[in-house]
C-alpha atoms as a PDB file:
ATOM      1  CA  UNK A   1     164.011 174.863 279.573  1.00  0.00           C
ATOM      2  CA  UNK A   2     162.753 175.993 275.985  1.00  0.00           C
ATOM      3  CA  UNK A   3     162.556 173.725 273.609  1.00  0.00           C
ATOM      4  CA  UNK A   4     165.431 175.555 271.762  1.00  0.00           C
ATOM      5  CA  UNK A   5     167.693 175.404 274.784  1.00  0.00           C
ATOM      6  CA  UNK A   6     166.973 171.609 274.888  1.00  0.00           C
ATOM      7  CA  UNK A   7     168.252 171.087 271.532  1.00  0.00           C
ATOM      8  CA  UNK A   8     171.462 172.521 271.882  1.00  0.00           C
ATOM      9  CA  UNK A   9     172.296 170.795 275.173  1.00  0.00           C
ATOM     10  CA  UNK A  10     170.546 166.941 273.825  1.00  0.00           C
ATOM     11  CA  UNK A  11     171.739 166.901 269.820  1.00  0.00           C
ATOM     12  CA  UNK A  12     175.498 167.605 270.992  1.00  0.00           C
ATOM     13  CA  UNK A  13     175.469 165.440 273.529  1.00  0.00           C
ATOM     14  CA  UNK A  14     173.968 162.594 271.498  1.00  0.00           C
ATOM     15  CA  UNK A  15     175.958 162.837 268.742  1.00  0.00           C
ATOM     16  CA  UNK A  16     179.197 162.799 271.733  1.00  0.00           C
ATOM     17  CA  UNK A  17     177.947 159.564 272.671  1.00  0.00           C
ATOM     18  CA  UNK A  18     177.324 158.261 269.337  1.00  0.00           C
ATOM     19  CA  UNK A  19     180.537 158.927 268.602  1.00  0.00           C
ATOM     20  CA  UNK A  20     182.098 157.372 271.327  1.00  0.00           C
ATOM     21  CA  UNK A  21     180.099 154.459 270.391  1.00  0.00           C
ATOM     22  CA  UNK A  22     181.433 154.188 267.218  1.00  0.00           C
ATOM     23  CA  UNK A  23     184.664 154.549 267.908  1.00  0.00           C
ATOM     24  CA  UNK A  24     184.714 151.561 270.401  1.00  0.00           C
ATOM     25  CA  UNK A  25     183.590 149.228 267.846  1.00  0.00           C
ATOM     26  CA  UNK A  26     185.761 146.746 266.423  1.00  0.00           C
ATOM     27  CA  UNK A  27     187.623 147.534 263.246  1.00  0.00           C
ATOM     28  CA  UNK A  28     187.099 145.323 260.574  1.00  0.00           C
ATOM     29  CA  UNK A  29     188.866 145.421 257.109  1.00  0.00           C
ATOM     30  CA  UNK A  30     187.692 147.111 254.047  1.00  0.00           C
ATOM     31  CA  UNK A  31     185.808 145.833 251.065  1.00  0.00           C
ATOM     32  CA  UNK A  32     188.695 147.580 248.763  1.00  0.00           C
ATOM     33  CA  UNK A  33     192.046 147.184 248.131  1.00  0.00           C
ATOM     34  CA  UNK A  34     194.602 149.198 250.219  1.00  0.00           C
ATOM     35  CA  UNK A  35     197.491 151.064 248.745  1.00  0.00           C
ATOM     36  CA  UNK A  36     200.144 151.985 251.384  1.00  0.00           C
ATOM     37  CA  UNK A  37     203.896 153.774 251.388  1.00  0.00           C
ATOM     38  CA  UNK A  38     206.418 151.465 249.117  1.00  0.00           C
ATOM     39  CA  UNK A  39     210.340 150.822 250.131  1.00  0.00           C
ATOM     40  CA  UNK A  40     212.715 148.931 247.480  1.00  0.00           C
ATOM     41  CA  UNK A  41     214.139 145.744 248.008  1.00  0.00           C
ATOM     42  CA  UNK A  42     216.629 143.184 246.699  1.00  0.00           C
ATOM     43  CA  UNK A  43     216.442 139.809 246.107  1.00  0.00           C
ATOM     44  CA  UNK A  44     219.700 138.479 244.152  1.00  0.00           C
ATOM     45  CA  UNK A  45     219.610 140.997 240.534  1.00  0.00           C
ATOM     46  CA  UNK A  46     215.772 141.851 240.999  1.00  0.00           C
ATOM     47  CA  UNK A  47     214.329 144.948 242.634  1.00  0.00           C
ATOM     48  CA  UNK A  48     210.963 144.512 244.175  1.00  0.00           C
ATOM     49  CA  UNK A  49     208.603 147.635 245.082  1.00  0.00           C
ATOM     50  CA  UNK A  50     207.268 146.354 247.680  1.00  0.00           C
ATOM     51  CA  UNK A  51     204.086 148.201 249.984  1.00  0.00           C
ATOM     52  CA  UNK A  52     204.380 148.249 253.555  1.00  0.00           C
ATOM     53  CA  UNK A  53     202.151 146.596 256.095  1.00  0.00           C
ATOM     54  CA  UNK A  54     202.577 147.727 259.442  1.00  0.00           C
ATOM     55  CA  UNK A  55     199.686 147.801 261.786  1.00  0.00           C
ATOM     56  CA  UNK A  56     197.860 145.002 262.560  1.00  0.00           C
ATOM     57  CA  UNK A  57     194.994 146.404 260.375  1.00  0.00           C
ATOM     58  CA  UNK A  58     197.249 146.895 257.420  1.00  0.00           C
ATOM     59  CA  UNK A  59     198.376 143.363 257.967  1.00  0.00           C
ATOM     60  CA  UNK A  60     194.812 142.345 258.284  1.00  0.00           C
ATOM     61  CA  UNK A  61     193.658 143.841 254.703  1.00  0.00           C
ATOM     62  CA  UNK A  62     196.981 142.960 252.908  1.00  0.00           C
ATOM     63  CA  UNK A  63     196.205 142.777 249.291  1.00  0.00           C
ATOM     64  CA  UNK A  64     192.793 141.451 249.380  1.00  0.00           C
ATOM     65  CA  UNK A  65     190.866 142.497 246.729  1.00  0.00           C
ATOM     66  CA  UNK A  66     193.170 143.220 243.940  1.00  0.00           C
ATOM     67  CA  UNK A  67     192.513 142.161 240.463  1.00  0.00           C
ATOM     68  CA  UNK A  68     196.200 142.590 239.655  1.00  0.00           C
ATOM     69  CA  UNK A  69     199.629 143.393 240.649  1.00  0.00           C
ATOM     70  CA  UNK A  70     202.321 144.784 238.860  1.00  0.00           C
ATOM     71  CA  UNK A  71     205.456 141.610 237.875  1.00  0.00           C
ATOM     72  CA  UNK A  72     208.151 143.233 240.507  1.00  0.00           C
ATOM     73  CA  UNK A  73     205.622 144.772 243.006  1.00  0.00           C
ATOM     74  CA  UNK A  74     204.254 143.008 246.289  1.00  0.00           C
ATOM     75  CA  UNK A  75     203.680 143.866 250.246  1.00  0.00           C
ATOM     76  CA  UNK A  76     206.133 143.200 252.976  1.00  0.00           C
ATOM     77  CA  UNK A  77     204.567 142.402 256.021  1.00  0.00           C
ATOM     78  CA  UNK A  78     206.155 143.959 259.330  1.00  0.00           C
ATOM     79  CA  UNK A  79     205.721 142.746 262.809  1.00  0.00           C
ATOM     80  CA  UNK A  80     207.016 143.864 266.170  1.00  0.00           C
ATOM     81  CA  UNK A  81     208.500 140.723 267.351  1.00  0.00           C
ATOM     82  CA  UNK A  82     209.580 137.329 265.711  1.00  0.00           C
ATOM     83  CA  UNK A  83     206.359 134.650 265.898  1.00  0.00           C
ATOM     84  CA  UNK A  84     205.496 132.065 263.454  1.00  0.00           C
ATOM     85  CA  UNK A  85     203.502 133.931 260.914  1.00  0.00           C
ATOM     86  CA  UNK A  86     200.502 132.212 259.291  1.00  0.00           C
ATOM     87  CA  UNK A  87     198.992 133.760 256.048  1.00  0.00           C
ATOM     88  CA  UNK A  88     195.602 132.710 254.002  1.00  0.00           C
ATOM     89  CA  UNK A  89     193.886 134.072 251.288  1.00  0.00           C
ATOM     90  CA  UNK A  90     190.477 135.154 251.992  1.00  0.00           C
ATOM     91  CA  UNK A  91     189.236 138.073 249.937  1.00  0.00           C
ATOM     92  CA  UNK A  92     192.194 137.898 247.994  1.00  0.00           C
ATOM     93  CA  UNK A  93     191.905 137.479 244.250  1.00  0.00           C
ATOM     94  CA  UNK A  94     194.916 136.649 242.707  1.00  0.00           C
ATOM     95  CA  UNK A  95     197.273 133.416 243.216  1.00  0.00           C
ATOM     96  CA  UNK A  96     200.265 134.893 245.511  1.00  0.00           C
ATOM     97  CA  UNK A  97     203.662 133.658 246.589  1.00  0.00           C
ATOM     98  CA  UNK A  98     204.840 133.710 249.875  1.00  0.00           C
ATOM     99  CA  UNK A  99     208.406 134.275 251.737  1.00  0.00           C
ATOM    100  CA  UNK A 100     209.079 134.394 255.695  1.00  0.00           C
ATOM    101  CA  UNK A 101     211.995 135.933 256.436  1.00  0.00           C
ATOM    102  CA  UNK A 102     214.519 136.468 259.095  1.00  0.00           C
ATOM    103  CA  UNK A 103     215.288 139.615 260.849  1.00  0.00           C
ATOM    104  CA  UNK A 104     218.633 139.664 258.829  1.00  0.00           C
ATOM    105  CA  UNK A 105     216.224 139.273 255.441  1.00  0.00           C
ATOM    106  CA  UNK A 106     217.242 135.439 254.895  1.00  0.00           C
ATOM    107  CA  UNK A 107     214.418 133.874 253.154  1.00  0.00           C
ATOM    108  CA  UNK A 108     213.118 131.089 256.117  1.00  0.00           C
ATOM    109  CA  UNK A 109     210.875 129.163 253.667  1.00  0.00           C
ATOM    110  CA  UNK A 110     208.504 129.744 251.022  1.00  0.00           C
ATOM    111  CA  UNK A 111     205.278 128.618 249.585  1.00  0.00           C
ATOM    112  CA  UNK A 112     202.675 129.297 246.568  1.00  0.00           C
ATOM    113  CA  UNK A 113     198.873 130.350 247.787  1.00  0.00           C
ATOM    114  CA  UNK A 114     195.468 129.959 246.197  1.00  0.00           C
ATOM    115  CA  UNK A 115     193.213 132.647 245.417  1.00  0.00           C
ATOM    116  CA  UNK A 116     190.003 132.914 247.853  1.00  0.00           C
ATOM    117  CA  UNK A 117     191.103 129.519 250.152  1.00  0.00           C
ATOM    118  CA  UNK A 118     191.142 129.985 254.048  1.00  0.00           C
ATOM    119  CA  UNK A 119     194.801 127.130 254.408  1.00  0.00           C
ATOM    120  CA  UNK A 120     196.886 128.161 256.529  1.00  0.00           C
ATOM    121  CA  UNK A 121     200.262 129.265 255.262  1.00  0.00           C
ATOM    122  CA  UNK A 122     203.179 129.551 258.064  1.00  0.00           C
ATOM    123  CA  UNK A 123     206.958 130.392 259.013  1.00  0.00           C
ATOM    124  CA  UNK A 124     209.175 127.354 259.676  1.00  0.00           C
ATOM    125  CA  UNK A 125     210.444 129.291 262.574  1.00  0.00           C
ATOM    126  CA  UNK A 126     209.268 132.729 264.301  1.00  0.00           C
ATOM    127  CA  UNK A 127     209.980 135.618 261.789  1.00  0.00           C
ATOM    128  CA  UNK A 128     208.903 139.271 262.058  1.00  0.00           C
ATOM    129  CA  UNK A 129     209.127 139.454 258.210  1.00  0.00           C
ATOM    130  CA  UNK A 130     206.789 138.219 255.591  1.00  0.00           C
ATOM    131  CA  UNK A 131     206.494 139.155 252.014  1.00  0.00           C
ATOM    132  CA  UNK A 132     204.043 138.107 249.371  1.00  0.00           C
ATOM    133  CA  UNK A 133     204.148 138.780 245.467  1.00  0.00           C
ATOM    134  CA  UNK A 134     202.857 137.063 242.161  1.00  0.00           C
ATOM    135  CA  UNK A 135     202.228 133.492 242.553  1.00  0.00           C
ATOM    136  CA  UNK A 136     205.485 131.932 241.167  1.00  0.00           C
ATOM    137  CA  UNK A 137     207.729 134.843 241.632  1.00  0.00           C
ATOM    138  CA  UNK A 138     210.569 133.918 243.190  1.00  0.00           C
ATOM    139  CA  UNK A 139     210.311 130.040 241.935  1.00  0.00           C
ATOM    140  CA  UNK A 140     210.710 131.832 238.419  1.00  0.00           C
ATOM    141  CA  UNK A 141     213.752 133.445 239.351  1.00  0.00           C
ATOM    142  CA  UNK A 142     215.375 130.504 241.124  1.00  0.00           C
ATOM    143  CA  UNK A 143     215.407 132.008 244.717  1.00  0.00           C
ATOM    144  CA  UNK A 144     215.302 129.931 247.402  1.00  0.00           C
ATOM    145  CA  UNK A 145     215.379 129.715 251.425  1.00  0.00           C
ATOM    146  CA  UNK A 146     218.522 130.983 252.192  1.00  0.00           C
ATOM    147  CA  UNK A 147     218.765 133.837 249.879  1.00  0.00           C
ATOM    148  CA  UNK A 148     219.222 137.178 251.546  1.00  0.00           C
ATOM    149  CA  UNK A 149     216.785 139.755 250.676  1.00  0.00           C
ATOM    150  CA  UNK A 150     218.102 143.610 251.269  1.00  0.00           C
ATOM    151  CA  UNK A 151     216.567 146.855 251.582  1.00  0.00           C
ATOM    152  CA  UNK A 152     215.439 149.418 254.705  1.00  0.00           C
ATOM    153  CA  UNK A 153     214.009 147.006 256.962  1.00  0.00           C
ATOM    154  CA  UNK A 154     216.312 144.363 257.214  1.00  0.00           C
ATOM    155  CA  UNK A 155     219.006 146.974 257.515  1.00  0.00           C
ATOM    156  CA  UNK A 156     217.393 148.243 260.756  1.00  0.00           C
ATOM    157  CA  UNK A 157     215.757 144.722 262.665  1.00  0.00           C
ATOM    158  CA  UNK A 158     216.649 144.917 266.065  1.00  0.00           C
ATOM    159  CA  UNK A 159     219.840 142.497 267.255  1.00  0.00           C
ATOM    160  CA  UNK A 160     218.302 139.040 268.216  1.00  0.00           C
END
């Protein structure tokens, strides 16, 4: 074979397997902040714009590595099935509030997390909802477990 003939036939066939190298590698998360598709919701007389978090890589990410967030904005979290739900804070910068909440949108329980800490934060009971915004959030608005959040997703969780 000429050397030119060689090079066609090796360089595309390298770079195939490269490629199919690559692509069997783990996926970690990024070093940046994701920004994904928003849907409203309600909690009592306050609308949240929340981003949604559906694949496990999304969930993965969440809002690490954001310096801010707007006062009514956050990320709802959405799993396939109910499980208890445990959330930390690595790579996450700013102090967040957490709610777990039930297919029908009743907020489970809730709890305030640290910026940058690696505690576990988890559902009382298996939820395939979980939503995080400012640190103090819903404390500041006097919601508690048992309020009823509304919006798209809780309007179309599957019958337990």
């Amino acid at each position: 074979m000429t050397a030119l003939l060689k090079k066609k036939i090796v360089q595309p066939a390298a770079f195939a397997l490269m490629a199919a190298v690559l692509s069997a590698l783990p996926v970690h998360a990024q070093d940046r902040a994701q920004h994904l598709p928003t849907v409203t919701l309600g909690a009592g007389f306050h609308n949240i714009k929340a981003e949604v978090a559906l694949t496990e890589q999304q969930h993965e990410i969440g809002l690490m590595h954001r310096t801010s967030m707007g006062p009514n904005e956050g990320m709802i979290f959405i799993f396939d099935r109910p499980g208890q739900q445990c959330f930390w804070m690595k790579n996450t910068l700013i102090p967040l509030a957490v709610a777990f909440v039930a297919d029908d949108g009743t907020i489970v329980n809730l709890d305030e997390m640290k910026p940058e800490t690696l505690n576990p934060h988890c559902s009382a009971k298996p939820v395939r909802f979980v939503l995080e915004m400012n640190t103090g959030w819903f404390s500041k608005r006097g919601l508690k477990p048992g309020l009823k959040l509304t919006g798209q997703p809780f309007e179309t969780a599957p019958a337990k």
